[in-house]
C-alpha atoms as a PDB file:
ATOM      1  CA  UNK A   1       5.187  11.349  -7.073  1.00  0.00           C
ATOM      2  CA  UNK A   2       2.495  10.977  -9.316  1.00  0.00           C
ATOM      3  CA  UNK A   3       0.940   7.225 -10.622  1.00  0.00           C
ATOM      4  CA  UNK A   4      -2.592   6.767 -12.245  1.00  0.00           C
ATOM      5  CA  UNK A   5      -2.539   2.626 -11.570  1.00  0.00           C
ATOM      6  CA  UNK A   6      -6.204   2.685 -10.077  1.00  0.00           C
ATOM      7  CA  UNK A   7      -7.099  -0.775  -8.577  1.00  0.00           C
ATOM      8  CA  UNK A   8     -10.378  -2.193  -6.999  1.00  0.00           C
ATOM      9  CA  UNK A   9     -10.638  -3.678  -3.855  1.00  0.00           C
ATOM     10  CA  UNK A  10     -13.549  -5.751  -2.061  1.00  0.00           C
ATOM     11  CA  UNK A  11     -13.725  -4.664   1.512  1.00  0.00           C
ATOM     12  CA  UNK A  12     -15.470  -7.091   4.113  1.00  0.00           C
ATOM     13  CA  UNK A  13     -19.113  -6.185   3.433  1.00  0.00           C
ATOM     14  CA  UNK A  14     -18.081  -7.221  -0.533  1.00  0.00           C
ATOM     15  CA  UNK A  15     -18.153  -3.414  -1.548  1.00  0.00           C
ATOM     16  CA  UNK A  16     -15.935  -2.477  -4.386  1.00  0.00           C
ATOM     17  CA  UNK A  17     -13.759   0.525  -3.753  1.00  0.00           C
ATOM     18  CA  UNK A  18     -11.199   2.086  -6.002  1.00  0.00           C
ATOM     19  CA  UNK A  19      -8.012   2.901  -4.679  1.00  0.00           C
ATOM     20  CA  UNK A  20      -5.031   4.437  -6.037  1.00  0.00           C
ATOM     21  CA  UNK A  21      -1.313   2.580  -6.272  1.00  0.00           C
ATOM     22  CA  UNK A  22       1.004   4.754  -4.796  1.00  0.00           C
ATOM     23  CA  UNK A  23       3.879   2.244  -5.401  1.00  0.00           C
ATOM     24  CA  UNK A  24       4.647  -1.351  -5.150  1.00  0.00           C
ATOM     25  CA  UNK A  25       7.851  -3.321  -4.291  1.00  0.00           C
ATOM     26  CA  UNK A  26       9.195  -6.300  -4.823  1.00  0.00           C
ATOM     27  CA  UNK A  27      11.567  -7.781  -1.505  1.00  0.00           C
ATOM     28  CA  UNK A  28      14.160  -9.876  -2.835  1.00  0.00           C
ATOM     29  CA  UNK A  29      14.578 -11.565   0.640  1.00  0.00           C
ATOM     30  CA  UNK A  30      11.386 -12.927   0.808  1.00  0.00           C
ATOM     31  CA  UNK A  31       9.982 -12.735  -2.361  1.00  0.00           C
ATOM     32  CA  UNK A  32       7.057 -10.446  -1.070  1.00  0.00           C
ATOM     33  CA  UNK A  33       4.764  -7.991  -3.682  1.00  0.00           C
ATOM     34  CA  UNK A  34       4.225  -5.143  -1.523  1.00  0.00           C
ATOM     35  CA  UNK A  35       1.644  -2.465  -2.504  1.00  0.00           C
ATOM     36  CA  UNK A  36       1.135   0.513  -0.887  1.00  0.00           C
ATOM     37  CA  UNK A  37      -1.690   2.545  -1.831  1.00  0.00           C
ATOM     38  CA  UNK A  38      -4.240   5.612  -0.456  1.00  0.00           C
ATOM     39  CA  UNK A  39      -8.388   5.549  -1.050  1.00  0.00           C
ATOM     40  CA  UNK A  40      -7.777   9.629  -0.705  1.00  0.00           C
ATOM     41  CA  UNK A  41      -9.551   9.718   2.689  1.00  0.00           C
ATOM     42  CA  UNK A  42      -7.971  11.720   5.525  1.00  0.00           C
ATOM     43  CA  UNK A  43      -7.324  11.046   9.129  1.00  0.00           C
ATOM     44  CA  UNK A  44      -8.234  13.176  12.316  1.00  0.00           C
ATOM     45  CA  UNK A  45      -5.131  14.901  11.462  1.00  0.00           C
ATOM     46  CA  UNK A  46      -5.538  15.947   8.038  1.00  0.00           C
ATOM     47  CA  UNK A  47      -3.314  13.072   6.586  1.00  0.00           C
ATOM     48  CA  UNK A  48      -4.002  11.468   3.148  1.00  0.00           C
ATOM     49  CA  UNK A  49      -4.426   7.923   4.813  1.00  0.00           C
ATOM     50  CA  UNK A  50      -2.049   5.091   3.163  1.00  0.00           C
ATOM     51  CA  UNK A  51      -2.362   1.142   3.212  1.00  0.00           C
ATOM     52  CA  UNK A  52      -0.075  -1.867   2.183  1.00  0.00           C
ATOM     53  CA  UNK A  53      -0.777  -5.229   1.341  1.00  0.00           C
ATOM     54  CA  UNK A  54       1.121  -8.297   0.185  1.00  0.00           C
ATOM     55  CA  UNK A  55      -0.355  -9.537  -3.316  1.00  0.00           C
ATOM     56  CA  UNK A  56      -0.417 -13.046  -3.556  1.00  0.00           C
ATOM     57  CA  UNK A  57      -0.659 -13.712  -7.717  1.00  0.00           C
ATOM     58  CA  UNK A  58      -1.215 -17.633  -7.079  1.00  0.00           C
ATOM     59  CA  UNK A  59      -4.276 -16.642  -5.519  1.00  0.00           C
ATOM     60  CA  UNK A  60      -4.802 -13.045  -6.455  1.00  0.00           C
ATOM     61  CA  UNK A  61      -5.505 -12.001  -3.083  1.00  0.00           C
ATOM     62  CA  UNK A  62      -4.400  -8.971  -1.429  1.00  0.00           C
ATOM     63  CA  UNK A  63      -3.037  -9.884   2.228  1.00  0.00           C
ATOM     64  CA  UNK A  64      -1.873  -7.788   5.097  1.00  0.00           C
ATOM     65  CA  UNK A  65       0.987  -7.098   6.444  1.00  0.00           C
ATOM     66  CA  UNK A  66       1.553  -7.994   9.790  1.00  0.00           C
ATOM     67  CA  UNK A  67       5.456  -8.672  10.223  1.00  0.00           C
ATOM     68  CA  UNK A  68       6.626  -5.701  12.105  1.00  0.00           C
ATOM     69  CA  UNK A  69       9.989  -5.740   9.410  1.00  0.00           C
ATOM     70  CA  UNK A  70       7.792  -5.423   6.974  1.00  0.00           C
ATOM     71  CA  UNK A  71       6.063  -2.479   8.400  1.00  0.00           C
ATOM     72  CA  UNK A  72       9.437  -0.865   8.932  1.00  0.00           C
ATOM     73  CA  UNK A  73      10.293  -1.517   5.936  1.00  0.00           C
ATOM     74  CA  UNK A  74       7.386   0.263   4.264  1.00  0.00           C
ATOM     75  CA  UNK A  75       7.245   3.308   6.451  1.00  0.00           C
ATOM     76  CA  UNK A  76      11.096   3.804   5.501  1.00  0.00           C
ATOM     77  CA  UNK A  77      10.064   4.082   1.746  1.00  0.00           C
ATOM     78  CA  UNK A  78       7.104   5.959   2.744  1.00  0.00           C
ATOM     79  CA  UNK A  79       9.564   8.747   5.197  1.00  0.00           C
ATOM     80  CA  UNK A  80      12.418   8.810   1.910  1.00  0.00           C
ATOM     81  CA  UNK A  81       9.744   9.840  -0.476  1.00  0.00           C
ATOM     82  CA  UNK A  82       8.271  11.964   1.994  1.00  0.00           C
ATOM     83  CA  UNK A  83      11.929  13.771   2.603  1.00  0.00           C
ATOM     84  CA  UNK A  84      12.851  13.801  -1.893  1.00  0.00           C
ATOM     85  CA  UNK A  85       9.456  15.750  -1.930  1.00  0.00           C
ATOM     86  CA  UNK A  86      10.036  18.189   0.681  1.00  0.00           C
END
């Protein structure tokens, strides 16, 4: 899968840091703007490392996710694109 949507993050010490989207989606249940997006570092393992974030547009804020559904949810989408590129 290849997207170019770049987007710029503060971190806590105010630094900017570009990121890439990898996708975003929308839950109908809740109403929830998920994006899910890498910074193209890599973990002990060798593993592109991937985030999510809810995106507030009232506020334009970037939140975590901390439900554990939502989590599951994301890592599903992550492991089925995963699988259609293997």
């Amino acid at each position: 899968m290849k997207n170019n949507d770049i987007l710029i993050l503060k971190n806590d010490k105010d630094q900017e840091i570009q990121v890439e989207v990898l996708f975003t989606y929308v839950s109908k249940d809740e109403d929830k703007n998920f994006i899910v997006y890498t910074d193209h570092s890599k973990d002990s393992d060798g593993k592109e490392k991937v985030y999510a974030g809810i995106y507030d547009e009232k506020e334009s804020m970037l939140n975590p996710v901390v439900e554990k559904e939502d989590y599951d949810m994301i890592e599903n989408i992550l492991s089925s694109i995963e699988n259609k590129n293997n």
